[in-house]
Protein backbone atom coordinates (compact mmCIF):
# COMPACT_ATOMS: atom_id res chain seq x y z
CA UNK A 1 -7.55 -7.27 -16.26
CA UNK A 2 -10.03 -7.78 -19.10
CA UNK A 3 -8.87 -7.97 -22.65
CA UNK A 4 -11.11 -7.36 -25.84
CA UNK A 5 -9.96 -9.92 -28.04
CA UNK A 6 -8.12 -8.91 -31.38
CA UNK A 7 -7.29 -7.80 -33.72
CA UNK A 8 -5.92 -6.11 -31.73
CA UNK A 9 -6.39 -7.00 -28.36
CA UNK A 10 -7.48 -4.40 -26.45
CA UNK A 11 -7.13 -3.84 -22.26
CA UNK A 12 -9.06 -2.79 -19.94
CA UNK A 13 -8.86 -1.63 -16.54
CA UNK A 14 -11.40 -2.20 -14.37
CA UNK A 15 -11.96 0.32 -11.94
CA UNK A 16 -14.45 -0.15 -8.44
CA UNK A 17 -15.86 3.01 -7.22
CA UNK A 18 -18.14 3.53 -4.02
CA UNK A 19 -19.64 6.63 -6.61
CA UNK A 20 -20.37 4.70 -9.30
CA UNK A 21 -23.86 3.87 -9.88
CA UNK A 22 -24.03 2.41 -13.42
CA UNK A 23 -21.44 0.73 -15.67
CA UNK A 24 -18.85 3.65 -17.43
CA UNK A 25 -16.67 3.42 -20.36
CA UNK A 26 -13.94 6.23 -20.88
CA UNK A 27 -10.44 5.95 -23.16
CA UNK A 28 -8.52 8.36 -22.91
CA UNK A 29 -7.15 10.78 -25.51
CA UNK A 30 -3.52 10.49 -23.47
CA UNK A 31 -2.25 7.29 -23.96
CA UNK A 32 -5.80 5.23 -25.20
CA UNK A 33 -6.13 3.49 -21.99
CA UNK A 34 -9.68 2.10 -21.54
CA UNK A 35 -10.98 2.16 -18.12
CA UNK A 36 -14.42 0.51 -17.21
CA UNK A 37 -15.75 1.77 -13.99
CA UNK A 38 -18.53 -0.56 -12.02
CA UNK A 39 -20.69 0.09 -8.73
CA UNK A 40 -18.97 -1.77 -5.97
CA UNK A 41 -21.32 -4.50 -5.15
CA UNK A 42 -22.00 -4.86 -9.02
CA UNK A 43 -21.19 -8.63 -10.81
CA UNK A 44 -17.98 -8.95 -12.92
CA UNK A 45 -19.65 -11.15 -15.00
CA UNK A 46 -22.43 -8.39 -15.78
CA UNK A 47 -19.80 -5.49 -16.34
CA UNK A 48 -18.11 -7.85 -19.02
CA UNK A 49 -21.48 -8.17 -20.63
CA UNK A 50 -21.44 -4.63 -20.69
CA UNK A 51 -17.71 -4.02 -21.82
CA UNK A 52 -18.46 -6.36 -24.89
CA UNK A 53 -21.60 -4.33 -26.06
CA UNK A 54 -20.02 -1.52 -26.31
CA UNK A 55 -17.15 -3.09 -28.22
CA UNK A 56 -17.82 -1.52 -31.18
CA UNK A 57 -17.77 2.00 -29.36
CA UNK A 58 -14.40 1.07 -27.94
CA UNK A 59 -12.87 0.50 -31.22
CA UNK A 60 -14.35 3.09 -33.06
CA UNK A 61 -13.09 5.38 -30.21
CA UNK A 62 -9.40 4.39 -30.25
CA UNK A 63 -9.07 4.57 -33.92
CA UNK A 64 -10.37 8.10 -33.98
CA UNK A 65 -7.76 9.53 -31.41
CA UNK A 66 -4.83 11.80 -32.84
CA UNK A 67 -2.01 9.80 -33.72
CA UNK A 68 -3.64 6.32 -32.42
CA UNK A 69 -2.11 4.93 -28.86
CA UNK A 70 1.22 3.11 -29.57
CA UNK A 71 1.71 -0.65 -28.72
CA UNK A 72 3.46 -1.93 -25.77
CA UNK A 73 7.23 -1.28 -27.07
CA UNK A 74 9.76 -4.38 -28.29
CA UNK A 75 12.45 -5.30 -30.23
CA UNK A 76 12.13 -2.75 -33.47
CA UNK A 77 10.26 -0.25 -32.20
CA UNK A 78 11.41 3.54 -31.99
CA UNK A 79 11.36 5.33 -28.96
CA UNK A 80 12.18 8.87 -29.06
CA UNK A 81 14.99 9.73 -26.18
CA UNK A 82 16.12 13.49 -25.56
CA UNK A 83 14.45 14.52 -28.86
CA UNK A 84 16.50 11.81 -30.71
CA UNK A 85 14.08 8.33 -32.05
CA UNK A 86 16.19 5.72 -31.29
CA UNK A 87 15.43 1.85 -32.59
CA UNK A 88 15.10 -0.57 -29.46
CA UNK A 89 17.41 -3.21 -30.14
CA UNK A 90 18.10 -6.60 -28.11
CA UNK A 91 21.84 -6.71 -26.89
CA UNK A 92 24.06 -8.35 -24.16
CA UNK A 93 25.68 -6.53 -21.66
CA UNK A 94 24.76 -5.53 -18.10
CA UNK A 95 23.36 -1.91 -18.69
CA UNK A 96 21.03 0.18 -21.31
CA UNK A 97 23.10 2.26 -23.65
CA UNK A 98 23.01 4.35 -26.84
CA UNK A 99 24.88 3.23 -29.48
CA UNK A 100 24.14 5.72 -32.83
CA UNK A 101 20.58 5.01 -33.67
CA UNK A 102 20.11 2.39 -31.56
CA UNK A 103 18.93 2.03 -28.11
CA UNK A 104 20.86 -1.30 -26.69
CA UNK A 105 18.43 -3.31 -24.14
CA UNK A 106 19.99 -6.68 -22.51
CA UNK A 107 17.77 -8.85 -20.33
CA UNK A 108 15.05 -10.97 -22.01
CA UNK A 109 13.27 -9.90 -24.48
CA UNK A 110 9.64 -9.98 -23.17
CA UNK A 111 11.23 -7.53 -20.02
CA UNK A 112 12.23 -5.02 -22.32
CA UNK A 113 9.44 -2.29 -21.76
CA UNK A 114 9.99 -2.17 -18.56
CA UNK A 115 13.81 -2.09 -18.49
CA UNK A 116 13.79 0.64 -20.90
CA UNK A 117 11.39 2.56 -18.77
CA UNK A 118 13.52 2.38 -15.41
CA UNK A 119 16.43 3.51 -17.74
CA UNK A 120 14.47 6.75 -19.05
CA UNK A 121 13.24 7.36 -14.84
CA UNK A 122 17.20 7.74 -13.72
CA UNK A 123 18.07 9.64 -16.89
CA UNK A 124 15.18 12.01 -16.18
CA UNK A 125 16.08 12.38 -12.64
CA UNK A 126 19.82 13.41 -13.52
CA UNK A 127 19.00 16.05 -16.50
CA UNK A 128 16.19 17.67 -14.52
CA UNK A 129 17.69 17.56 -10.82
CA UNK A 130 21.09 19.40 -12.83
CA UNK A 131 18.25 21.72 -14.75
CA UNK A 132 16.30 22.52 -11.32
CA UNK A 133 19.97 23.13 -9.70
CA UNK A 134 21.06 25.18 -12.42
CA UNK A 135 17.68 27.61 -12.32
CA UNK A 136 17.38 27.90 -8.65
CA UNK A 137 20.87 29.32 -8.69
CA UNK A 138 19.84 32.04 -10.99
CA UNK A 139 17.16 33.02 -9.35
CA UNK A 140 18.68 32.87 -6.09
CA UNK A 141 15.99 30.03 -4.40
CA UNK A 142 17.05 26.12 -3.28
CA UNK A 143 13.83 23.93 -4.09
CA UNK A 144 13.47 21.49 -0.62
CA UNK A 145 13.75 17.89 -2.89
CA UNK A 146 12.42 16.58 -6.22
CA UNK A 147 10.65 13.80 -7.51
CA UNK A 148 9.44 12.34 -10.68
CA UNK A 149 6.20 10.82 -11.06
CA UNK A 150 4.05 9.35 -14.55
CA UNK A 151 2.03 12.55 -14.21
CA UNK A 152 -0.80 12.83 -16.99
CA UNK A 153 -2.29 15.88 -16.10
CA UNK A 154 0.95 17.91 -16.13
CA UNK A 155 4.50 18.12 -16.17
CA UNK A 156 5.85 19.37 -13.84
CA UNK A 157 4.67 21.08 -10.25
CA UNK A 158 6.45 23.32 -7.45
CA UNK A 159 4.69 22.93 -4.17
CA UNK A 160 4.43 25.89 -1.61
CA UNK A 161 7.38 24.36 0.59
CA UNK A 162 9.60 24.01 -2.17
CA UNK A 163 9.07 20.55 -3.49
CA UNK A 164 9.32 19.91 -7.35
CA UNK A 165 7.61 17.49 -9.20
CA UNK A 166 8.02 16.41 -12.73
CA UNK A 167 6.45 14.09 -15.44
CA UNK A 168 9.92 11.30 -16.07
CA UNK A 169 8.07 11.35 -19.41
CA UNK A 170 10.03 14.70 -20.52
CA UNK A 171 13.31 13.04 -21.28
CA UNK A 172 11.78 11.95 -24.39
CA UNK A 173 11.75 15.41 -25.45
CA UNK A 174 14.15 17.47 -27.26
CA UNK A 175 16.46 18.58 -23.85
CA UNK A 176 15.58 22.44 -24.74
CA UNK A 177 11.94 21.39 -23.73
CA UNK A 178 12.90 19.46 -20.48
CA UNK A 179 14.89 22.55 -19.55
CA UNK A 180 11.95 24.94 -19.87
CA UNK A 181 9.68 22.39 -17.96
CA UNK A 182 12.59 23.11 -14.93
CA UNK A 183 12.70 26.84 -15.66
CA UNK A 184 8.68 27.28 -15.48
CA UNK A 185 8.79 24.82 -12.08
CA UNK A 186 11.72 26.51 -10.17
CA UNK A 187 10.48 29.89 -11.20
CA UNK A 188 7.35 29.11 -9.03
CA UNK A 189 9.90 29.01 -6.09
CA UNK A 190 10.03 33.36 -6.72
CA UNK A 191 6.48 33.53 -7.88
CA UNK A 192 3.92 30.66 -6.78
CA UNK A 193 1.21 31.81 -9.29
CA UNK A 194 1.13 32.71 -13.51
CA UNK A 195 0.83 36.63 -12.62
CA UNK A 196 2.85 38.74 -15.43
CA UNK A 197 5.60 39.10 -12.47
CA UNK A 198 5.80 34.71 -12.73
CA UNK A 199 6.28 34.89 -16.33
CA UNK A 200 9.12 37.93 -16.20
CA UNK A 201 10.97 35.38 -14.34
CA UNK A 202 10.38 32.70 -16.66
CA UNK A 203 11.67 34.82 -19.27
CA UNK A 204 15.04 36.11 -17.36
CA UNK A 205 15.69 32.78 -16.95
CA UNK A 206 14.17 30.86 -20.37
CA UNK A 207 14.09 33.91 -23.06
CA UNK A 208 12.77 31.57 -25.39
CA UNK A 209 9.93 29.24 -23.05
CA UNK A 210 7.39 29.94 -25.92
CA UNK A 211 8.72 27.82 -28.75
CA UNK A 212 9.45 24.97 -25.60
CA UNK A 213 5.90 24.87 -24.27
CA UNK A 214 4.51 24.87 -27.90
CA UNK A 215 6.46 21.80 -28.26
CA UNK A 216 4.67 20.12 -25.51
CA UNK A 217 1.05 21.57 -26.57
CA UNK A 218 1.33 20.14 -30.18
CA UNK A 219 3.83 17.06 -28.83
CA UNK A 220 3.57 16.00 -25.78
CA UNK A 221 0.54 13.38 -25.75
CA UNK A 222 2.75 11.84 -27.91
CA UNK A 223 5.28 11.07 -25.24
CA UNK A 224 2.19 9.34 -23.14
CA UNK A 225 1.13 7.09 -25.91
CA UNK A 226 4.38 5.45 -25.78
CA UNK A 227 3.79 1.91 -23.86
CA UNK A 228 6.24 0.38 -21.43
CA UNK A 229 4.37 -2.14 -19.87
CA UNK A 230 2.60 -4.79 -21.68
């Protein structure tokens, strides 16, 4: 992967595509990740000459997004878990646990992004798989399975069979938000559409969904800018 030198160092992914015909730049306004995309038959060495001309774009990019992409988490850093910011903190043990403020990660230190990260996936399975359960049964529906992907185009999708889908990234959020994200999913399982009938069952089942999904409109690409691999 190629790396901008510092400060800071700055990644890049490198991307092939059989429709690219020239060089691309694009960061996005998500999470800040920079993706180059080259021609397939096109020279490394040439689409590094081109990464490191537009350097100063890159930069200038980054620093202007909204609330500027976090770095790769550590020791010290806050990472906000079911609405709470808790302080990543190095500790022995054999499992992740909250402990007040503190978020208490054994392991080595330089594997604790990632450790954190599996920790949030199985405690985002459990509170939305009890949510989904929970909101089918009001509204008289089973959903066929559910799975939880690092969606970054949306949170959370019901499939015509019955399959839900969800962003893992939502058990950072306050737990009122998560539950709306499972209300607005299972109530697809009644009404596959947004028609004015969809949203009456939204409502039956999530009187207040507005505050919830204004949360995630002025918070969520916060949640994606959080880093867990280096």
């Amino acid at each position: 992967m190629p790396v901008l030198p510092g400060p800071p160092p700055v990644e890049v992914h490198l991307k092939r595509s059989a429709r690219a015909r020239r060089f691309s730049l694009r960061v996005s306004r998500l999470d800040g990740k920079v993706t180059l995309s080259v021609p397939l038959r096109a020279r490394e060495g040439e689409a590094l000459a081109f990464l490191k001309g537009n350097e100063d774009w890159v930069r200038e990019t980054l620093s202007a997004l909204p609330g500027a992409a976090l770095r790769p988490v550590g020791p010290g850093s806050v990472v906000p878990v079911e609405g709470d910011e808790l302080v990543l903190t190095p500790a022995t043990g054999r499992g992740v646990r909250v402990e007040g403020n503190q978020l208490l990660v054994p392991g080595a230190v330089e594997t604790m992004g990632p450790r954190v990260a599996a920790w949030l996936k199985v405690l985002a399975r459990d509170r939305l798989a009890t949510a989904s359960t929970r909101y089918a049964g009001l509204v008289g529906r089973q959903y066929a399975s559910l799975a939880i992907r690092d969606t970054r185009s949306r949170w959370g999708s019901c499939s015509p069979d019955g399959r839900l889908m969800y962003s893992w990234r939502l058990i950072m959020a306050p737990p009122a938000v998560l539950d709306y994200v499972a209300a607005h999913e299972v109530a697809h399982l009644v009404e596959l559409n947004h028609s004015s009938a969809f949203w009456k069952v939204v409502t039956g089942i999530c009187p207040d969904w507005k505050d919830h999904r204004a949360w995630l409109k002025t918070h969520g690409n916060s949640l994606h800018r959080v880093r867990f691999q280096d």
